[in-house]
N, C-alpha and C. Protein backbone atom coordinates (compact mmCIF):
# COMPACT_ATOMS: atom_id res chain seq x y z
N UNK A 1 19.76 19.02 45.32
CA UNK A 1 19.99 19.81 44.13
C UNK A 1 20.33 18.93 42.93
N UNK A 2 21.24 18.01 43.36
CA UNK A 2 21.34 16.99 41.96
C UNK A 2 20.48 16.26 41.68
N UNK A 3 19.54 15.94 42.44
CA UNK A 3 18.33 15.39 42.17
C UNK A 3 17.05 15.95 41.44
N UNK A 4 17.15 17.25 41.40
CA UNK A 4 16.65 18.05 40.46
C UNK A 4 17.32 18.54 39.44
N UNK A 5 18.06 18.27 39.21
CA UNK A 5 19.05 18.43 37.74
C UNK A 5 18.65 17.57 37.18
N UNK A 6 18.84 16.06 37.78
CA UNK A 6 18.60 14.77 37.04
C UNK A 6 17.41 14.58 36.45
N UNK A 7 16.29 15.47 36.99
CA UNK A 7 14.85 15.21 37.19
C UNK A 7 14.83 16.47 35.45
N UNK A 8 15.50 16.87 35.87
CA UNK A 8 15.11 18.06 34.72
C UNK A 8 15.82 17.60 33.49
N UNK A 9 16.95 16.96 33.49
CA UNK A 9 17.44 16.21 32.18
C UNK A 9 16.64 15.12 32.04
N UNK A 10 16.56 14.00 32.54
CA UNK A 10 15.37 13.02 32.36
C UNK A 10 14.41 13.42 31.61
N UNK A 11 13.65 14.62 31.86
CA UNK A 11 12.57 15.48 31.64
C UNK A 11 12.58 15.92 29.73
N UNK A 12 13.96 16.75 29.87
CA UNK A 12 14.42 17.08 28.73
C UNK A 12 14.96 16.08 27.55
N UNK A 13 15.38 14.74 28.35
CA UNK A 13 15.86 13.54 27.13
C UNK A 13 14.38 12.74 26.73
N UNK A 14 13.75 13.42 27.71
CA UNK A 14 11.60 12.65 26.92
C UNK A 14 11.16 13.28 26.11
N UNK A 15 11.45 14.64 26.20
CA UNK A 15 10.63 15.56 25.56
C UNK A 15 11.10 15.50 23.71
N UNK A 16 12.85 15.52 23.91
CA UNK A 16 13.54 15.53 22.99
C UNK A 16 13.59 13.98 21.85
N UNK A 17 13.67 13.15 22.88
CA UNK A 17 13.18 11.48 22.43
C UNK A 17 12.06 11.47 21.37
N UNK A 18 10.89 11.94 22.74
CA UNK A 18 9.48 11.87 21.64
C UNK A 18 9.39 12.97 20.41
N UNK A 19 10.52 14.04 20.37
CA UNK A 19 10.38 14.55 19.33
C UNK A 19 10.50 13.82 18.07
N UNK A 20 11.43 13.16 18.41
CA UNK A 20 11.99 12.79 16.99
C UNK A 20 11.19 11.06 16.37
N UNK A 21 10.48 10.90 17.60
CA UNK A 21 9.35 9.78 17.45
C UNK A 21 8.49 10.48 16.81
N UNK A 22 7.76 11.74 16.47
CA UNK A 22 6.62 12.27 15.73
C UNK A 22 7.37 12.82 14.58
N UNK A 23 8.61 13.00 14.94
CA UNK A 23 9.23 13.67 13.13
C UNK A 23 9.30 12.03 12.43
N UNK A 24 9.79 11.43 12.59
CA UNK A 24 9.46 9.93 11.73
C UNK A 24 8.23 9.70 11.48
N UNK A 25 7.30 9.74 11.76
CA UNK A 25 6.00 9.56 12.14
C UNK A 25 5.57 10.29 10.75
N UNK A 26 5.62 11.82 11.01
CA UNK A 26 5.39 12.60 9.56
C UNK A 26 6.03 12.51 8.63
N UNK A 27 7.29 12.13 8.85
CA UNK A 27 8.38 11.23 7.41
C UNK A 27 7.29 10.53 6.68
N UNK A 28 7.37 9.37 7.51
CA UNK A 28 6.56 8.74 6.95
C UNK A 28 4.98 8.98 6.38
N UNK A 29 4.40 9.77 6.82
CA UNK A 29 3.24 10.10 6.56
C UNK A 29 3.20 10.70 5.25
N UNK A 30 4.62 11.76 5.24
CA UNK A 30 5.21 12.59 3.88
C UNK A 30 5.03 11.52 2.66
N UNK A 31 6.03 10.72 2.99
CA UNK A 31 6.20 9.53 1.80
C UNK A 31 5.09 9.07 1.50
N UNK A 32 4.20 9.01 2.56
CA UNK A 32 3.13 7.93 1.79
C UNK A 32 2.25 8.69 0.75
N UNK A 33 2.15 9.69 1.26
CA UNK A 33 1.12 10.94 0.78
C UNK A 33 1.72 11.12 -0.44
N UNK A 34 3.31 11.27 -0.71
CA UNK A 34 3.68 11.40 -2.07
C UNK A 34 3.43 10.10 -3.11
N UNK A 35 3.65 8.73 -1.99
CA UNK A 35 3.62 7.85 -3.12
C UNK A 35 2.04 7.64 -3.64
N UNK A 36 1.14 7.87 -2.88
CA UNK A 36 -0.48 7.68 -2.75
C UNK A 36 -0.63 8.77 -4.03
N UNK A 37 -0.30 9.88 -4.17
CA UNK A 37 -0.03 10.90 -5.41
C UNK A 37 0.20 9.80 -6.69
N UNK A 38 1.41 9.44 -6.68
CA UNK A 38 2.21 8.79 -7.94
C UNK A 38 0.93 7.83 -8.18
N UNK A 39 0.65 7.09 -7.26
CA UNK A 39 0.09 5.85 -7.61
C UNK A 39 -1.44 6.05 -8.25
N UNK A 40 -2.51 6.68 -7.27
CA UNK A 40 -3.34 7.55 -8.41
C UNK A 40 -2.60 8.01 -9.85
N UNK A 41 -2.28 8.36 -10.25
CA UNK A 41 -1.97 8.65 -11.70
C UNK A 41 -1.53 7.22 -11.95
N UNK A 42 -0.86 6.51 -11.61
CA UNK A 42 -0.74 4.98 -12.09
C UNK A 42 -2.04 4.22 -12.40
N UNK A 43 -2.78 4.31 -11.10
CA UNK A 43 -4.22 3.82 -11.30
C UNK A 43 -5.06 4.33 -12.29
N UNK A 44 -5.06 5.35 -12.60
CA UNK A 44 -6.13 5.98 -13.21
C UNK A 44 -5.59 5.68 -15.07
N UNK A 45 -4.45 5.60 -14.99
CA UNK A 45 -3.72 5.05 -16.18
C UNK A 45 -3.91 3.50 -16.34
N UNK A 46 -3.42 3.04 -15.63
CA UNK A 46 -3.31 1.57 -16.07
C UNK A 46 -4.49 0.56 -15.07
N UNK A 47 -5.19 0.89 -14.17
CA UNK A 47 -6.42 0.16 -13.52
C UNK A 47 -7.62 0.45 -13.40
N UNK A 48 -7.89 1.80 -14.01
CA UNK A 48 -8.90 2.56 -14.06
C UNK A 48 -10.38 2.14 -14.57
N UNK A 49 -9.61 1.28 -15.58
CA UNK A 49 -10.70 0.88 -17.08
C UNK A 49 -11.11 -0.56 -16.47
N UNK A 50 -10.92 -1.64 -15.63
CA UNK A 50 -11.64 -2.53 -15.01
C UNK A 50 -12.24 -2.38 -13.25
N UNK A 51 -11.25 -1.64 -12.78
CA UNK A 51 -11.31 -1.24 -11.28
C UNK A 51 -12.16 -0.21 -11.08
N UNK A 52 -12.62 0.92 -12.27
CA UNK A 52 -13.45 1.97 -11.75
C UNK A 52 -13.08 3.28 -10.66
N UNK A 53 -13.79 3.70 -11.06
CA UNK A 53 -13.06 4.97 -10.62
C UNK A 53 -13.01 5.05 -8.97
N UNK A 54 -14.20 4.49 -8.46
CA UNK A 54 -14.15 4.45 -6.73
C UNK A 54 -13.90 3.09 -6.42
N UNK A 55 -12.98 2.58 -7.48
CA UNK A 55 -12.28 0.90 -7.10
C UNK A 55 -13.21 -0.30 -6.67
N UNK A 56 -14.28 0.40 -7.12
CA UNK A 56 -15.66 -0.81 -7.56
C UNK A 56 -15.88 -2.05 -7.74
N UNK A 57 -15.07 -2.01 -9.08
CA UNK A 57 -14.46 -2.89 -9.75
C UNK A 57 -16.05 -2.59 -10.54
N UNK A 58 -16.15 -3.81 -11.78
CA UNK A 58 -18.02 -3.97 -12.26
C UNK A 58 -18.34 -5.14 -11.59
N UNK A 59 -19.07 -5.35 -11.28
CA UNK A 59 -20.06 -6.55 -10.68
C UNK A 59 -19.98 -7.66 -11.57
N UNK A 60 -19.66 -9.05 -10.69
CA UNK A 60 -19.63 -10.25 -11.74
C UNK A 60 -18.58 -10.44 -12.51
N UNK A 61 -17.70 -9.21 -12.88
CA UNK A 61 -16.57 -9.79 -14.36
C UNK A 61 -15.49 -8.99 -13.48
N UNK A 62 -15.05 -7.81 -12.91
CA UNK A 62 -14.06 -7.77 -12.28
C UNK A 62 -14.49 -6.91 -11.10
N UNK A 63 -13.31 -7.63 -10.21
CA UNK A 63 -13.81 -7.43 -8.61
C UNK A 63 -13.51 -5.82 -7.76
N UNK A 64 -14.12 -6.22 -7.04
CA UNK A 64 -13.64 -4.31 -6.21
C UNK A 64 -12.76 -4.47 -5.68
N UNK A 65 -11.71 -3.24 -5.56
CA UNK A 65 -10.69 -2.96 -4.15
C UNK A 65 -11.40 -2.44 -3.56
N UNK A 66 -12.48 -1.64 -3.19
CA UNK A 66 -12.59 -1.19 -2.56
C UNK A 66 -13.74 -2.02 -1.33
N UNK A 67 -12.65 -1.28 0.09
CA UNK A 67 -12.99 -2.14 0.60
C UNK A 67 -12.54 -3.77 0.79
N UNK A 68 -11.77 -3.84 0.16
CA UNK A 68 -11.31 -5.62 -0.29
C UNK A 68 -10.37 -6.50 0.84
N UNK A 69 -11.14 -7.43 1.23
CA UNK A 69 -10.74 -8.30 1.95
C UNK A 69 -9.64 -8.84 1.19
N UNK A 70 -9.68 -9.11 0.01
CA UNK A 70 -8.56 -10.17 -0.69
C UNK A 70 -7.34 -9.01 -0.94
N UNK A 71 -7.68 -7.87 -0.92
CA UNK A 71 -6.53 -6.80 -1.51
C UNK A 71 -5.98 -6.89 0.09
N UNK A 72 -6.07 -6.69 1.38
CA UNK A 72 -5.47 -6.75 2.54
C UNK A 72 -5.01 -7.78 3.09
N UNK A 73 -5.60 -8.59 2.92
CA UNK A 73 -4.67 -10.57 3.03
C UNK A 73 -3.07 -10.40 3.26
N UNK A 74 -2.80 -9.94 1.53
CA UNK A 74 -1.37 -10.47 1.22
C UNK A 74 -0.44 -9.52 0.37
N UNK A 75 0.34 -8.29 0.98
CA UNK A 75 0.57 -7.33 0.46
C UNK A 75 1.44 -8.16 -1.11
N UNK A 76 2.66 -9.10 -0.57
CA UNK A 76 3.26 -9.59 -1.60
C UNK A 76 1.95 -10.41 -2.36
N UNK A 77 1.18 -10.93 -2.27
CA UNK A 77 0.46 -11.65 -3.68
C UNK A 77 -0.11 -10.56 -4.44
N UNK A 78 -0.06 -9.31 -3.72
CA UNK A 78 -0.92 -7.71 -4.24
C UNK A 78 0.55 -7.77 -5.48
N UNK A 79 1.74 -7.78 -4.90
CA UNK A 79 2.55 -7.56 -6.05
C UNK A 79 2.89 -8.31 -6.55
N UNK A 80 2.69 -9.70 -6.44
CA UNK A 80 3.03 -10.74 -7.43
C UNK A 80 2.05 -10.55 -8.72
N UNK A 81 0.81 -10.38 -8.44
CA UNK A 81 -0.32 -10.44 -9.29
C UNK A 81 -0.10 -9.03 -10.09
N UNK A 82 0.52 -7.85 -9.69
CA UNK A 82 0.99 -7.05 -10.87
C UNK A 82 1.70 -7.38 -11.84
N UNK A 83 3.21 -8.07 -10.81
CA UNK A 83 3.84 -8.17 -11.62
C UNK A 83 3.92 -9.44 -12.97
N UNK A 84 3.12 -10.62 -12.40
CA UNK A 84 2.71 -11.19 -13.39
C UNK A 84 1.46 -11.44 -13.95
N UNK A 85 0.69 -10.47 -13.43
CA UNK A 85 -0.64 -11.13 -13.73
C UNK A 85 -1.88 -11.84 -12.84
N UNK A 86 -3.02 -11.95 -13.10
CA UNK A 86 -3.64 -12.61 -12.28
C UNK A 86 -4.13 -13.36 -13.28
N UNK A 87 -4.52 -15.04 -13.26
CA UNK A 87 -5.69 -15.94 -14.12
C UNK A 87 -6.18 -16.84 -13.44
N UNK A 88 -7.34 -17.38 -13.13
CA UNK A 88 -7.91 -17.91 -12.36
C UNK A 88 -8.81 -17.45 -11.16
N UNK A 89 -9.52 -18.64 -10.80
CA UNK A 89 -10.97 -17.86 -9.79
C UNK A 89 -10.19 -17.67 -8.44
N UNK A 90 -10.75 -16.01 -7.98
CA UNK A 90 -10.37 -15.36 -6.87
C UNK A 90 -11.89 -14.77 -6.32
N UNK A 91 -11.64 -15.13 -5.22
CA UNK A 91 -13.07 -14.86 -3.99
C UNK A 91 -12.47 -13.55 -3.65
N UNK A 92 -13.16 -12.43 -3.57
CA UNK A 92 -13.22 -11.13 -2.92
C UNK A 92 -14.75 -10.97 -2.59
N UNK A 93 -14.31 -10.12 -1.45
CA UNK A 93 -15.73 -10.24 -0.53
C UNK A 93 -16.93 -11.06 -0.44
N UNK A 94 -16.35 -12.27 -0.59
CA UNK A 94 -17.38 -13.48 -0.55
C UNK A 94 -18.11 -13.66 -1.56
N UNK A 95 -17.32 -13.16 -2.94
CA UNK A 95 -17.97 -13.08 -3.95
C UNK A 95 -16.40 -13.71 -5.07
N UNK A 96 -17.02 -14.55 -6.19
CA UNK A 96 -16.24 -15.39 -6.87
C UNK A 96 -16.14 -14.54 -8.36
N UNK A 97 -14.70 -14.38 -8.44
CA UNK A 97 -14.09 -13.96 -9.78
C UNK A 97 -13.16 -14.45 -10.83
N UNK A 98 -13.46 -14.40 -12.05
CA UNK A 98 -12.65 -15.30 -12.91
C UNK A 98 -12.22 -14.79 -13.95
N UNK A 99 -11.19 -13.54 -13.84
CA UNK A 99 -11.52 -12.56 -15.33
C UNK A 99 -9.35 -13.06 -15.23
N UNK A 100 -9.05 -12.61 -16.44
CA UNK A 100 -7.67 -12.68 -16.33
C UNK A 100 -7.37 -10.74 -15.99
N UNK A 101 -6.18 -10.65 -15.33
CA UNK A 101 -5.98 -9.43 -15.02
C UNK A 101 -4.24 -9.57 -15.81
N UNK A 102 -3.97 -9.41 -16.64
CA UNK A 102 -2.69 -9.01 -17.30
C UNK A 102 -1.54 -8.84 -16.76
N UNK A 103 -0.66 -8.64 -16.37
CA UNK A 103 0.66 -8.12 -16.00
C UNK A 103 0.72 -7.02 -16.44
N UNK A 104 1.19 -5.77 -15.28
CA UNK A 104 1.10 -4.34 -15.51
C UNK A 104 2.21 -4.00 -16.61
N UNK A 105 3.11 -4.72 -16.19
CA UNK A 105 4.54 -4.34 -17.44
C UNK A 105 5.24 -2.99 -16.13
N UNK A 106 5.09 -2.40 -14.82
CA UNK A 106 5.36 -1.67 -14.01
C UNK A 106 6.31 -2.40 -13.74
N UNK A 107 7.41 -0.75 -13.08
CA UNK A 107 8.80 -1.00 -12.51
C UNK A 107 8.49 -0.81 -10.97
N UNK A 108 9.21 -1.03 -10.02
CA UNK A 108 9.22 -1.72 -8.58
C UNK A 108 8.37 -0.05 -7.95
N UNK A 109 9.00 1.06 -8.39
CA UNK A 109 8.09 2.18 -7.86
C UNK A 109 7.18 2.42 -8.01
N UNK A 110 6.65 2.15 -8.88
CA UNK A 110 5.57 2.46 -9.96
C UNK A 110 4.18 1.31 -9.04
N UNK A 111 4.89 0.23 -8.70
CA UNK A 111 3.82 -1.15 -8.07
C UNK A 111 3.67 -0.50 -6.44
N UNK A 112 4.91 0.28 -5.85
CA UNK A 112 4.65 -0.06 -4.59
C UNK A 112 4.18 1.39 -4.75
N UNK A 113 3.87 2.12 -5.50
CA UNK A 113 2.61 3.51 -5.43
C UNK A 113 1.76 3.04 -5.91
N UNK A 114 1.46 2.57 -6.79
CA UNK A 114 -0.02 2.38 -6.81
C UNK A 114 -0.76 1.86 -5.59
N UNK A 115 -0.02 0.54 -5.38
CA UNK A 115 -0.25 -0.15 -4.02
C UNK A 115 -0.64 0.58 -2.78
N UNK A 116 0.48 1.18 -2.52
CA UNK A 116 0.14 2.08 -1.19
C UNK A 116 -1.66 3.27 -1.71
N UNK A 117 -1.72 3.36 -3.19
CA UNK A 117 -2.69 4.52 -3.54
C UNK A 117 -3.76 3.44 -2.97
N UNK A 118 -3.93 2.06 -3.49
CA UNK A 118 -5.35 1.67 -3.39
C UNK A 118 -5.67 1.04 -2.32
N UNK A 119 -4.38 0.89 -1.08
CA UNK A 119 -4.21 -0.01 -0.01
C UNK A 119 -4.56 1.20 0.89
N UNK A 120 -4.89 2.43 0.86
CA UNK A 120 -4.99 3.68 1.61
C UNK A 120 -6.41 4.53 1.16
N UNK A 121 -7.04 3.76 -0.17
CA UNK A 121 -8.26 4.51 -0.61
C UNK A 121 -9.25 3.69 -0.74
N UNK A 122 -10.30 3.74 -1.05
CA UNK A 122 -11.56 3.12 -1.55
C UNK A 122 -11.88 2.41 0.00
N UNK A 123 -11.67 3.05 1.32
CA UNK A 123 -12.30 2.47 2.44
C UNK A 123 -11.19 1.48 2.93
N UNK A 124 -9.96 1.60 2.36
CA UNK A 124 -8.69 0.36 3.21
C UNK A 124 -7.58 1.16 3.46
N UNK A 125 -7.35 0.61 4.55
CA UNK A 125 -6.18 1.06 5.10
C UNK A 125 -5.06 0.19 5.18
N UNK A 126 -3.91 0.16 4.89
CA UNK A 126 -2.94 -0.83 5.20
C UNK A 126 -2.28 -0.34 6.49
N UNK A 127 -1.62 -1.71 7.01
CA UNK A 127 -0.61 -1.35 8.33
C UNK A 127 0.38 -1.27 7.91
N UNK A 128 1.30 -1.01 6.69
CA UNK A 128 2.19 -0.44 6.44
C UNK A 128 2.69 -0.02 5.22
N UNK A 129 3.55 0.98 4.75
CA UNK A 129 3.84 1.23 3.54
C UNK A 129 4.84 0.35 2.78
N UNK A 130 4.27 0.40 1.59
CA UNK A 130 4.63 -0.75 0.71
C UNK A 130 5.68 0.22 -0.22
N UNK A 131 6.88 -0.24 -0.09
CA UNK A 131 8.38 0.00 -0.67
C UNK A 131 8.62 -0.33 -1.80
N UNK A 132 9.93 0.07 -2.74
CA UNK A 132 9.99 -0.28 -3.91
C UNK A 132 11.08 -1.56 -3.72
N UNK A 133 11.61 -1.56 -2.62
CA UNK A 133 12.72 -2.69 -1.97
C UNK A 133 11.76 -3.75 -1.64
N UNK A 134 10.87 -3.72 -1.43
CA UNK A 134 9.56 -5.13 -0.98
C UNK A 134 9.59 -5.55 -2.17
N UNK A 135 9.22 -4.79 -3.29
CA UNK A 135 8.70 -5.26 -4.53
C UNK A 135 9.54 -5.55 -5.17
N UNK A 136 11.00 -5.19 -4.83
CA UNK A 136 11.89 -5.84 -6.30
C UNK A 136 12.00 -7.03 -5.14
N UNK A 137 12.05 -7.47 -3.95
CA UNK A 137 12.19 -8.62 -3.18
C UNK A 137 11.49 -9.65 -3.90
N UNK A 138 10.13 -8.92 -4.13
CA UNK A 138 9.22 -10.16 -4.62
C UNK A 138 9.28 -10.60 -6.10
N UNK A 139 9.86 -9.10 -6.78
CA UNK A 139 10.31 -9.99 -7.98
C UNK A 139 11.31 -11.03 -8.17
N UNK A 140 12.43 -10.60 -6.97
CA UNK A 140 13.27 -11.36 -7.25
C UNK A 140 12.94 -13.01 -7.41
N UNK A 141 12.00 -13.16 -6.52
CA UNK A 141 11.46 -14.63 -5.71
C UNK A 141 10.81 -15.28 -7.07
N UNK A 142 9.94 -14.16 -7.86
CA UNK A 142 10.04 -15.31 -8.90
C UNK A 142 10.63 -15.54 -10.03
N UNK A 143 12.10 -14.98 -10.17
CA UNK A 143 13.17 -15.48 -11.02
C UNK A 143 13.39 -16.70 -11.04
């Protein structure tokens, strides 16, 4: 008889365990979905006009996210290059670019939504969501 008690709590501390393994799960899924929101309207504001609307980029003068090998590399050089800028030649998809990309003038939320918007659209997926605590990390680094 106690051996089926045990069997039935065991039973009940899995069931209850993995609950709360799929409620994080959709936490997270929540957040991203909201920040993927914010960050579209970021994009479409401030990256729209070289990146294109399906993150294209134009051919030859500025490069695509979409799809982008160089945008999945290096989440922090994704936010270094907001936050200061990009100048100089950058290879994306085996293809060579040399345009200057500006500094967004964006605050730490504002970088890690857009981020998560274009690291989740135009055919890429990231392995994880990009925080506004990552990004003031990386600002800090180049004080």
């Amino acid at each position: 008889m106690n051996k089926n008690k045990l069997t039935v709590l065991a039973l009940f501390s899995a069931v209850l365990l993995a609950s709360f393994s799929f409620k994080s799960v959709d936490d997270q899924s929540d957040a991203l979905k909201k920040s993927m929101e914010a960050g579209k309207s970021t994009y479409n504001a401030v990256c729209l006009a070289c990146h294109m609307n399906e993150g294209q980029g134009i051919p030859n003068v500025f490069p695509p996210l979409a799809k982008s090998d160089y945008l999945v590399k290096d989440v922090d050089r994704n936010i270094k290059n907001l936050i200061q800028g990009l100048q100089g030649e950058i290879t994306v998809n085996g293809k060579k670019y040399n345009q200057v990309m500006p500094a967004t003038g964006l605050d730490d939320t504002d970088i890690a939504n857009v981020l998560n918007y274009v690291m989740n659209s135009f055919g890429n997926k990231a392995e994880k969501m990009v925080t506004k605590d990552q990004v003031a990390k990386v600002r800090a680094s180049l004080k």
